[in-house]
Structures are given as C-alpha cells and as structure tokens.
N, C-alpha and C. Protein backbone atom coordinates (compact mmCIF):
# COMPACT_ATOMS: atom_id res chain seq x y z
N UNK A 1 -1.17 -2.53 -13.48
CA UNK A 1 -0.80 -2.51 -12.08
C UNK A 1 0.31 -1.48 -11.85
N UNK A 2 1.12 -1.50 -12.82
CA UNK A 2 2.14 -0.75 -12.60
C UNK A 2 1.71 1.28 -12.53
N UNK A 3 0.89 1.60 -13.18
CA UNK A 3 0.25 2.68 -13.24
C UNK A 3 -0.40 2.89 -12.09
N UNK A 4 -1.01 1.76 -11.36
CA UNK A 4 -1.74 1.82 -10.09
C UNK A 4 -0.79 2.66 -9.07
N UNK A 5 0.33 1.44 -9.18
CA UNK A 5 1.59 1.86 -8.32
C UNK A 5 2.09 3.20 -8.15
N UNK A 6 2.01 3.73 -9.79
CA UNK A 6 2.88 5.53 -9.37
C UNK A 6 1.48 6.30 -9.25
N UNK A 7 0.36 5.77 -9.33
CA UNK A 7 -0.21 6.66 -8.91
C UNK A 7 -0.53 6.97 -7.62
N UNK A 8 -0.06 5.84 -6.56
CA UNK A 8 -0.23 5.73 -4.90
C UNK A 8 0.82 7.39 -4.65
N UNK A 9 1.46 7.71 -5.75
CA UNK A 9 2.21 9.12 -5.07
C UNK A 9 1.88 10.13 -5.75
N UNK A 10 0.36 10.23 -6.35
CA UNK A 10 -0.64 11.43 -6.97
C UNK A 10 -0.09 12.60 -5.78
N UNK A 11 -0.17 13.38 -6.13
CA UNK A 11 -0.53 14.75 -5.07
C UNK A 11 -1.91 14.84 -4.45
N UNK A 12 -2.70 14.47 -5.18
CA UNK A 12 -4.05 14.55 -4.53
C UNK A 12 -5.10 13.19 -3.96
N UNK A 13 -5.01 13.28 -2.74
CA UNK A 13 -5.11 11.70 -2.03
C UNK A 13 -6.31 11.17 -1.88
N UNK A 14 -7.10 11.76 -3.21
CA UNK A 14 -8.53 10.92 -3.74
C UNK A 14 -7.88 10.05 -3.95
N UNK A 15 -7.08 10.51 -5.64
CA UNK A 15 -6.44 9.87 -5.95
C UNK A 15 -5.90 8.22 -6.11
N UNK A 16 -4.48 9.00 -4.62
CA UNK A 16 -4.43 7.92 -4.03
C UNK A 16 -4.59 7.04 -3.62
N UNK A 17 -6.08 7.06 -2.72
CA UNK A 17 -6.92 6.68 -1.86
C UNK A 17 -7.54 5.25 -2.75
N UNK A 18 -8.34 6.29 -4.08
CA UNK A 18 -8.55 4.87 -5.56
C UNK A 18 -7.83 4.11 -5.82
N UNK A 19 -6.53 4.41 -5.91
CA UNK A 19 -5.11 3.77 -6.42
C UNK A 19 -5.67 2.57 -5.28
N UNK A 20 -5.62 2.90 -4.22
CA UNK A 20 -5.25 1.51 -3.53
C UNK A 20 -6.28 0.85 -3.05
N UNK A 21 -7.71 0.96 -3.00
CA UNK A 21 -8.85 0.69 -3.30
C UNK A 21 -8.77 -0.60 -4.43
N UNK A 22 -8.40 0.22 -5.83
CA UNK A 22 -8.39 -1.04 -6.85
C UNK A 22 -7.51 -1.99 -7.32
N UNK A 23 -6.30 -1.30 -6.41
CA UNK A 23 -4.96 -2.70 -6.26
C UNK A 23 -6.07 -3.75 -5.41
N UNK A 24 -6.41 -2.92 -4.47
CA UNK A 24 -7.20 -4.10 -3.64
C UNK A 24 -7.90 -5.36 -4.15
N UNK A 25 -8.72 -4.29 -5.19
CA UNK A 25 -10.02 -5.07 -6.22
C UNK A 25 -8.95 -5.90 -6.85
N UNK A 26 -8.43 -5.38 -7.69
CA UNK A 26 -7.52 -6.62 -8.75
C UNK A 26 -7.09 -7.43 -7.96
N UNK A 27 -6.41 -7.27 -6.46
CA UNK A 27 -5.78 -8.57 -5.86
C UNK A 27 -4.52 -9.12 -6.79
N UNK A 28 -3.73 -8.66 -6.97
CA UNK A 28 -2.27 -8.53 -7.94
C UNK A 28 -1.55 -9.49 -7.34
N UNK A 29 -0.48 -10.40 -7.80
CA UNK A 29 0.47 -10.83 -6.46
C UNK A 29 1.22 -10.20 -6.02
N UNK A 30 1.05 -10.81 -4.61
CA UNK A 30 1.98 -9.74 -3.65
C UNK A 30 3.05 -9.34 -4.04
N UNK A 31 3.97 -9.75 -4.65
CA UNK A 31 5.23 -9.94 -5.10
C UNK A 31 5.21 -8.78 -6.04
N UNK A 32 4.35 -8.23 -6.86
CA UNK A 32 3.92 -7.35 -7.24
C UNK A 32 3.92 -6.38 -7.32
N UNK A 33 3.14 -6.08 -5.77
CA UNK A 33 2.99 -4.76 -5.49
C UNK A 33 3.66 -4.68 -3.94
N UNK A 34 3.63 -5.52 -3.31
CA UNK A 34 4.23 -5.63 -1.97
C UNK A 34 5.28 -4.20 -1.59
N UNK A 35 6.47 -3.94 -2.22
CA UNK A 35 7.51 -2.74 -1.96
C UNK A 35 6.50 -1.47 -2.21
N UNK A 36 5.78 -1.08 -2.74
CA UNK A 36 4.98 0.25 -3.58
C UNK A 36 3.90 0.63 -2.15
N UNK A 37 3.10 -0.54 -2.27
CA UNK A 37 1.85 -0.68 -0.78
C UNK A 37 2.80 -0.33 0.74
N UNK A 38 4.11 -0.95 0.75
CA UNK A 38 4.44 -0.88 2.49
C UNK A 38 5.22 0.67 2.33
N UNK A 39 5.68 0.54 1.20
CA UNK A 39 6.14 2.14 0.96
C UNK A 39 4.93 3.34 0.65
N UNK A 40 4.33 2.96 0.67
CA UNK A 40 3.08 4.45 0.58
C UNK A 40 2.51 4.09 2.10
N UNK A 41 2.57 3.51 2.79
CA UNK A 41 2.32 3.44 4.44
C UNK A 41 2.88 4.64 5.12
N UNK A 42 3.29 5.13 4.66
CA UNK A 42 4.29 6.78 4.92
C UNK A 42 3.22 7.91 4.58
N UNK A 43 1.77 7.23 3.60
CA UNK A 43 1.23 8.46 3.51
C UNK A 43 1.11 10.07 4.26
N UNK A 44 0.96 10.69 4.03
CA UNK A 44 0.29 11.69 5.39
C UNK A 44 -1.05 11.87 5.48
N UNK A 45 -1.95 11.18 4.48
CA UNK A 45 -2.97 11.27 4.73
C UNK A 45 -3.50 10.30 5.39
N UNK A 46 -4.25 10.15 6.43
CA UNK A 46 -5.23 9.27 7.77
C UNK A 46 -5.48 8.15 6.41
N UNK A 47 -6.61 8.59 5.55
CA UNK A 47 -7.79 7.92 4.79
C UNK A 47 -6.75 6.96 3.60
N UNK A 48 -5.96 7.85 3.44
CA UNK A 48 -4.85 6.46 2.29
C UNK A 48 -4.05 5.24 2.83
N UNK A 49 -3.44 5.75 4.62
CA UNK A 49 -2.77 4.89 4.94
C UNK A 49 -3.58 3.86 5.35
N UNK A 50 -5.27 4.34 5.98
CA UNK A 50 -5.85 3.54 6.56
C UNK A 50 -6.54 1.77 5.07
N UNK A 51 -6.58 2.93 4.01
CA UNK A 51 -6.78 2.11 2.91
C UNK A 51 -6.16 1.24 2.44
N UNK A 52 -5.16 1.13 2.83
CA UNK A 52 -3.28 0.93 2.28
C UNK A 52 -3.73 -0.17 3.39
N UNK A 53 -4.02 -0.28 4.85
CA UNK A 53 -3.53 -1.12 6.01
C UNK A 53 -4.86 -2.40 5.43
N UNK A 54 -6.08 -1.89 5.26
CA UNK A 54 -6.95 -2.59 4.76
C UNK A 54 -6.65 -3.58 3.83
N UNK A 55 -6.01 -3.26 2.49
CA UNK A 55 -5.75 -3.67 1.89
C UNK A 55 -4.44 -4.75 2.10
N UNK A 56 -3.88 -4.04 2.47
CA UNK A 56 -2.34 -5.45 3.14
C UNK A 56 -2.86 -6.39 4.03
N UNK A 57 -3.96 -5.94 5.10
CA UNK A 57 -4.38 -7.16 5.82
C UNK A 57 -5.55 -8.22 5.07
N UNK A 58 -5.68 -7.59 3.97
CA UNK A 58 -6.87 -8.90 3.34
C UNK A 58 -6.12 -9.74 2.72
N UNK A 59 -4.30 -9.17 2.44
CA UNK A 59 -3.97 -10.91 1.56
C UNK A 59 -3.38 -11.87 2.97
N UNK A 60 -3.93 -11.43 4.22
CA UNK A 60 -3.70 -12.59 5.00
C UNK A 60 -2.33 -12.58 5.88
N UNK A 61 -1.49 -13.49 5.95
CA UNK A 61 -0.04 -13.52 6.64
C UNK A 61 0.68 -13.65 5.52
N UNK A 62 0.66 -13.30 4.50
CA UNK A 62 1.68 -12.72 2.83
C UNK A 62 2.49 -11.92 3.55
N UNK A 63 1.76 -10.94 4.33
CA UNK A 63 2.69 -10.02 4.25
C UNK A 63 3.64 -9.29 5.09
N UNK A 64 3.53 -10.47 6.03
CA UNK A 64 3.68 -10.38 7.67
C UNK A 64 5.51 -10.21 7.61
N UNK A 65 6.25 -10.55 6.77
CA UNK A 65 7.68 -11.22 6.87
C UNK A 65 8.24 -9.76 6.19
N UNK A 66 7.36 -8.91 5.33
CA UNK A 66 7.59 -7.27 5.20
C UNK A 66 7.67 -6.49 6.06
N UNK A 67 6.21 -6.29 6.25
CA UNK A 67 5.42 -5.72 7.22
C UNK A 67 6.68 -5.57 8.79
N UNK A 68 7.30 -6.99 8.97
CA UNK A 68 8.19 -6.71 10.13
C UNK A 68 9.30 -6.02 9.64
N UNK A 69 10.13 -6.15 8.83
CA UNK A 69 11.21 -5.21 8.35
C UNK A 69 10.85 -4.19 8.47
N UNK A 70 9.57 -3.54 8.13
CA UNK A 70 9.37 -2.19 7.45
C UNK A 70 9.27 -1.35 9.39
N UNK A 71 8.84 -2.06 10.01
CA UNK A 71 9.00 -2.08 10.88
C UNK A 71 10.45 -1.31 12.06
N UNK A 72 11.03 -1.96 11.27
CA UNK A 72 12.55 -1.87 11.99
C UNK A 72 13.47 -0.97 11.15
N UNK A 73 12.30 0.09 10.16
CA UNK A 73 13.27 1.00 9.56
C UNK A 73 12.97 1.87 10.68
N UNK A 74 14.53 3.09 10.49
CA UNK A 74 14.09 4.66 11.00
C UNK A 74 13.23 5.03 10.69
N UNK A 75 12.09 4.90 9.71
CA UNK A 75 11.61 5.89 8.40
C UNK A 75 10.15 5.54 9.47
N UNK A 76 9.82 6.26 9.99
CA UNK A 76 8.50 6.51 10.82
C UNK A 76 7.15 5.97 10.11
C-alpha cells in the first residue's frame, strides 16, 4: 500500500491514475491511506482527480469528517 501511495505522485498520470484504481481494488483502511488520497485531490490531471473522488466516495461517510477539513484549506 505504501508504494501505491508514492506512486499517486508518478510524473506520468497513467500511472497515477492505476495507483488509485488499485488502492480502490485493495480497499485498504481508511486510516491508511486517507492523508495520501485527499492529498493527491490537488492532481492537475481531470482523469486522476476524478479517480481519486470515485474512489473516496465508495468507502461511504469514512470520509466525510476529512473531506470537510480539506475543504477549509487555502490549498485549492
């Protein structure tokens, strides 16, 4: 999992895109991966962040109590 994680900041956002595809598949605990997933939400690519949003909304309301912080940063 942890390899999954640095790879969400590949340069090349196939890559990426896999990275978070098969965090998905494994289903890791949130606790886990939770900081790595809301922090690559910054992607610049459309197709990673949209993968990234997919993936945070299938573990349900886990991740809702992040998700609002991350929210209320400056960090766009």
């Amino acid at each position: 999992v942890s390899s999954l994680m640095a790879t969400l900041h590949d340069p090349d956002a196939g890559v990426r895109r896999a990275a978070a595809q098969t965090l998905g598949t494994l289903a890791p605990p949130w606790w886990a991966v939770s900081d790595g997933l809301i922090d690559a939400l910054g992607d610049v690519d459309e197709l990673v962040r949209t993968t990234l949003v997919e993936q945070i909304a299938a573990r349900g309301e886990t991740p809702v109590p992040q998700l609002v912080v991350a929210l209320d940063s400056p960090v766009v």
